[in-house]
C-alpha atoms as a PDB file:
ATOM      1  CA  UNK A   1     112.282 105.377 117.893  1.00  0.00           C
ATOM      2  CA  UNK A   2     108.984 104.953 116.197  1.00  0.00           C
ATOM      3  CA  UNK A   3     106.559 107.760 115.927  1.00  0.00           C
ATOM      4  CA  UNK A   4     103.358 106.948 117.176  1.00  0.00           C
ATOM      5  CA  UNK A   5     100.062 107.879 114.914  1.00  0.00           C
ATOM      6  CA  UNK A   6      97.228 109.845 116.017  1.00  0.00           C
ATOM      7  CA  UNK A   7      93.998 107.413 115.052  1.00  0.00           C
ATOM      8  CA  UNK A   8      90.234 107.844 116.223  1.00  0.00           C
ATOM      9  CA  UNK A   9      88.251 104.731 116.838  1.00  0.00           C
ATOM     10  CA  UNK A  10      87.093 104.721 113.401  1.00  0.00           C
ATOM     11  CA  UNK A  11      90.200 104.950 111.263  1.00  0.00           C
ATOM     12  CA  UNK A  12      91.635 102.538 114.042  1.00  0.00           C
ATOM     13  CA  UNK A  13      89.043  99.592 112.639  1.00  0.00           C
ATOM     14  CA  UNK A  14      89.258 100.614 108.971  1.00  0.00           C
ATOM     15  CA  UNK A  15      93.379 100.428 109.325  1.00  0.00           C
ATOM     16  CA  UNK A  16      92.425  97.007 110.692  1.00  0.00           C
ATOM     17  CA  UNK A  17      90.050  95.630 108.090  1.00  0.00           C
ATOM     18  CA  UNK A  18      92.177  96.891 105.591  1.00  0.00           C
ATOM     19  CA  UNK A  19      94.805  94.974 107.067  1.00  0.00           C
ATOM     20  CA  UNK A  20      92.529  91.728 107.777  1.00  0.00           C
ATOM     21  CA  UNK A  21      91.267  92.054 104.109  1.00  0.00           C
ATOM     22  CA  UNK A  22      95.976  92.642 102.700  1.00  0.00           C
ATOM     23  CA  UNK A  23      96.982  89.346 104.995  1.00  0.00           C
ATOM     24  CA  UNK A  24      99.151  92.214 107.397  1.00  0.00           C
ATOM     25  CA  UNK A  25     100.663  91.147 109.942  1.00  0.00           C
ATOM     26  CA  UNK A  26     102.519  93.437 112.714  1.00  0.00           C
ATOM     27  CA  UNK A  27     103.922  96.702 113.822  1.00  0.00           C
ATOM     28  CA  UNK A  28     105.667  97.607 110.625  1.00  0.00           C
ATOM     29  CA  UNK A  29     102.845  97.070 108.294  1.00  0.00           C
ATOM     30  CA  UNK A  30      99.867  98.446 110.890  1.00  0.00           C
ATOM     31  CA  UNK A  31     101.834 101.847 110.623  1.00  0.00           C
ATOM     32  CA  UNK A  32     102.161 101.669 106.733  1.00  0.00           C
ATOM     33  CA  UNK A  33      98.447 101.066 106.814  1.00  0.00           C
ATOM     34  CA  UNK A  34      98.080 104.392 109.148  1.00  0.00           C
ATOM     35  CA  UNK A  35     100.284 106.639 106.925  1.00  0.00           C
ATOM     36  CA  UNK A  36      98.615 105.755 103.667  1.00  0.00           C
ATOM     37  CA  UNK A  37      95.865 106.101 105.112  1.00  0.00           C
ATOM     38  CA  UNK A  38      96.297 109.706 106.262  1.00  0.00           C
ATOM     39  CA  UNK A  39      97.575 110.244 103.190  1.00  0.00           C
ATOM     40  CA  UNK A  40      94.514 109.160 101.045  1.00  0.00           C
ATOM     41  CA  UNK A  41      92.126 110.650 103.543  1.00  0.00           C
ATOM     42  CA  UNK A  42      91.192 106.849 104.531  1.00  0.00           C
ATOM     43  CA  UNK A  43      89.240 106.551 101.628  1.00  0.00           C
ATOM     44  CA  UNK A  44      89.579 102.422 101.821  1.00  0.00           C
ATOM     45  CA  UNK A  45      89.403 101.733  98.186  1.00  0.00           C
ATOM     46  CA  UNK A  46      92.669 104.404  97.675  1.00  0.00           C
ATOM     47  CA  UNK A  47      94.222 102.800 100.596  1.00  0.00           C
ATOM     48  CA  UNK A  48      94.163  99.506  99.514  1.00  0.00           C
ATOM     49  CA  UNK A  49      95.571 100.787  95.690  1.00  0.00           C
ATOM     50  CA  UNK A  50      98.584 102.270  97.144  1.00  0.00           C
ATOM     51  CA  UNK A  51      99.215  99.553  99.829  1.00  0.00           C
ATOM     52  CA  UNK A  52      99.487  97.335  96.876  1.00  0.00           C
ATOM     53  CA  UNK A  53     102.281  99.808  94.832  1.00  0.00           C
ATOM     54  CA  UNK A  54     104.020  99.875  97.820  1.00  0.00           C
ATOM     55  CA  UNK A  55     104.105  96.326  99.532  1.00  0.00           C
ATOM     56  CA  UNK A  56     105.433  95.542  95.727  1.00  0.00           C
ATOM     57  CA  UNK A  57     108.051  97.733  96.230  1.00  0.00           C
ATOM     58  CA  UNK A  58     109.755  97.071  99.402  1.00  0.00           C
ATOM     59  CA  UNK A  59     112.377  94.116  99.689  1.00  0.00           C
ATOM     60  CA  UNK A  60     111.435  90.667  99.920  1.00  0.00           C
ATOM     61  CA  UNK A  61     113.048  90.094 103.199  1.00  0.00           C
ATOM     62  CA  UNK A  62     110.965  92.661 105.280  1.00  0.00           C
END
């Protein structure tokens, strides 16, 4: 039971460039994307920092 997120338009296509510019792929990843993001305000450039600290930190598998 996945929560969904809240996104206007415009945080909608910055979640997916950021994800276009990553190489994400998928449900999973597409709400990582929207939770950092509301976390970092969407500011892109802190978005991208802690994608990176976390896609290194999750299991190789996923």
């Amino acid at each position: 039971m996945s929560k969904k997120i809240e996104l206007n338009e415009e945080q909608e296509l910055l979640v997916k460039e950021v994800m276009e510019e990553l190489g994400l792929k998928g449900g999973k990843d597409k709400r990582l994307v929207s939770i950092i993001g509301k976390r970092t305000n969407f500011d892109k450039r802190k978005m991208i920092v802690a994608l990176k600290r976390a896609i290194i930190g999750r299991p190789a598998n996923e």
